[in-house]
C-alpha atoms as a PDB file:
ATOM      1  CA  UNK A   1       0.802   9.151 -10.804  1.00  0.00           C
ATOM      2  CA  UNK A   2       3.981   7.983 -13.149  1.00  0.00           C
ATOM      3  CA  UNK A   3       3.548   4.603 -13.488  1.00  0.00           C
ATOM      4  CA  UNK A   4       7.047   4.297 -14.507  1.00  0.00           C
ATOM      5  CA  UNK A   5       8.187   4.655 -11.203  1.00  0.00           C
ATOM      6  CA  UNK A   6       5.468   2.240  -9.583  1.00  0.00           C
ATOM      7  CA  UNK A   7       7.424  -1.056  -8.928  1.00  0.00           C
ATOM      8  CA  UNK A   8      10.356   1.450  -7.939  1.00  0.00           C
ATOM      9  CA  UNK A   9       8.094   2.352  -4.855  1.00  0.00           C
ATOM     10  CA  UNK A  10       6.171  -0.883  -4.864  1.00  0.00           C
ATOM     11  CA  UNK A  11       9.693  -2.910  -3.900  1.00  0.00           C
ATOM     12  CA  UNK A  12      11.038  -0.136  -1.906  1.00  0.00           C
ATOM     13  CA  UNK A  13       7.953   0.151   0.137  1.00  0.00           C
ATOM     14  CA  UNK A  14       8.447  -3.700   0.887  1.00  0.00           C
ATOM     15  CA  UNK A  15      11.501  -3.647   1.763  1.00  0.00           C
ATOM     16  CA  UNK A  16      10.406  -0.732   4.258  1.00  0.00           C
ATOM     17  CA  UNK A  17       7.819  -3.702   5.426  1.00  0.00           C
ATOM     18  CA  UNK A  18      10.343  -6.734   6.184  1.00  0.00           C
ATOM     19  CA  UNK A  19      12.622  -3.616   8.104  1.00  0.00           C
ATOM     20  CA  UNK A  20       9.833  -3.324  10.405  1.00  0.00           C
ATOM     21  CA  UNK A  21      10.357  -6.791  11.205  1.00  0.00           C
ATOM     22  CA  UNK A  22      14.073  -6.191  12.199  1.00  0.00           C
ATOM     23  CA  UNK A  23      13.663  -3.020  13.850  1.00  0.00           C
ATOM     24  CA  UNK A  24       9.864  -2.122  14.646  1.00  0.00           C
ATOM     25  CA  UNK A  25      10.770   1.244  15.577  1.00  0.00           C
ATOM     26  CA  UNK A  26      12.242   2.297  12.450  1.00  0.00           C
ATOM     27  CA  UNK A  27      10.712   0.671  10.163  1.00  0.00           C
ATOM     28  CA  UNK A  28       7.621   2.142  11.352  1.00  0.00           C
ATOM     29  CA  UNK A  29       9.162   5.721  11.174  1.00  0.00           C
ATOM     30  CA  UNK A  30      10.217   5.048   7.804  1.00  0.00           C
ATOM     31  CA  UNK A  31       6.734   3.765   6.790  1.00  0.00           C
ATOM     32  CA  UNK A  32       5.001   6.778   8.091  1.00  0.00           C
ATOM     33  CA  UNK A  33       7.031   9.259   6.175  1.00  0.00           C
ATOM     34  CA  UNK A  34       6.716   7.337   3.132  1.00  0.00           C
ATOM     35  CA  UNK A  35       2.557   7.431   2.738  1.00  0.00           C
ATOM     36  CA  UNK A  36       1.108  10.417   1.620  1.00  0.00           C
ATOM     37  CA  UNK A  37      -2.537  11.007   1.914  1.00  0.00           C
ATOM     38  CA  UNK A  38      -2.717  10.091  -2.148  1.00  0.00           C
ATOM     39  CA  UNK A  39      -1.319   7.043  -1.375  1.00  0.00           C
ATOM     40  CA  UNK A  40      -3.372   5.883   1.610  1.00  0.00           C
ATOM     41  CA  UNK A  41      -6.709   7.291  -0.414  1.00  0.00           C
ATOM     42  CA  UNK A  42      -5.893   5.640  -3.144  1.00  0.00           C
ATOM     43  CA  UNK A  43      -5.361   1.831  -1.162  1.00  0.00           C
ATOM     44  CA  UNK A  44      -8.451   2.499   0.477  1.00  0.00           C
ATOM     45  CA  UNK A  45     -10.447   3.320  -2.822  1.00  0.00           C
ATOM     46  CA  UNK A  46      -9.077   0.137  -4.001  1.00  0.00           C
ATOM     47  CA  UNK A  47      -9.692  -1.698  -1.596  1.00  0.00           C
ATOM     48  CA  UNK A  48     -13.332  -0.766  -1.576  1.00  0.00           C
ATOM     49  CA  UNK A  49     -13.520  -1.383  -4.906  1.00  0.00           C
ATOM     50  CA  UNK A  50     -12.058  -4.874  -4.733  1.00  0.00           C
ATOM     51  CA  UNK A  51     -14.690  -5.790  -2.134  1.00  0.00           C
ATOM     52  CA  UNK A  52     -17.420  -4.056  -4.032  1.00  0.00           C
ATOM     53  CA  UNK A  53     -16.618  -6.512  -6.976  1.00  0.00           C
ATOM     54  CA  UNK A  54     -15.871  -9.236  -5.030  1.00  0.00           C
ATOM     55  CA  UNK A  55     -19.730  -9.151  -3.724  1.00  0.00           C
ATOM     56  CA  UNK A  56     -21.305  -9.110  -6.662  1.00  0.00           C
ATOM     57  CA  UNK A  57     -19.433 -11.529  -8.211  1.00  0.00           C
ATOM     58  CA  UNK A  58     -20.672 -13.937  -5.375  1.00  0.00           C
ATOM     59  CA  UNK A  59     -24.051 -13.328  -5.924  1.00  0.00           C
ATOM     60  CA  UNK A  60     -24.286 -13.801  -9.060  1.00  0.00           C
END
């Protein structure tokens, strides 16, 4: 992944999110063609990962 390009695609993909506000239907079409299974897999692994550390920082 170029992290070059991340806050290109970071702000664009908001921007995508407050358009769904204004017009669901869109904004949801243009949501769906911008994740990729990479993308989704890699949210998901960090979001397990975030929760992973969370609970074992709360035990401690």
């Amino acid at each position: 992944m170029n992290l070059g390009r991340f806050g290109d695609v970071l702000v664009g993909t908001a921007g995508d999110v407050a358009g769904t506000v204004v017009d669901p239907r869109e904004g949801l079409n243009k949501l769906r063609s911008a994740l990729s299974v990479r993308a989704v897999a890699t949210v998901a692994v960090g979001l397990l990962l975030g929760y992973a550390l969370a609970r074992s920082g709360r035990r401690a």
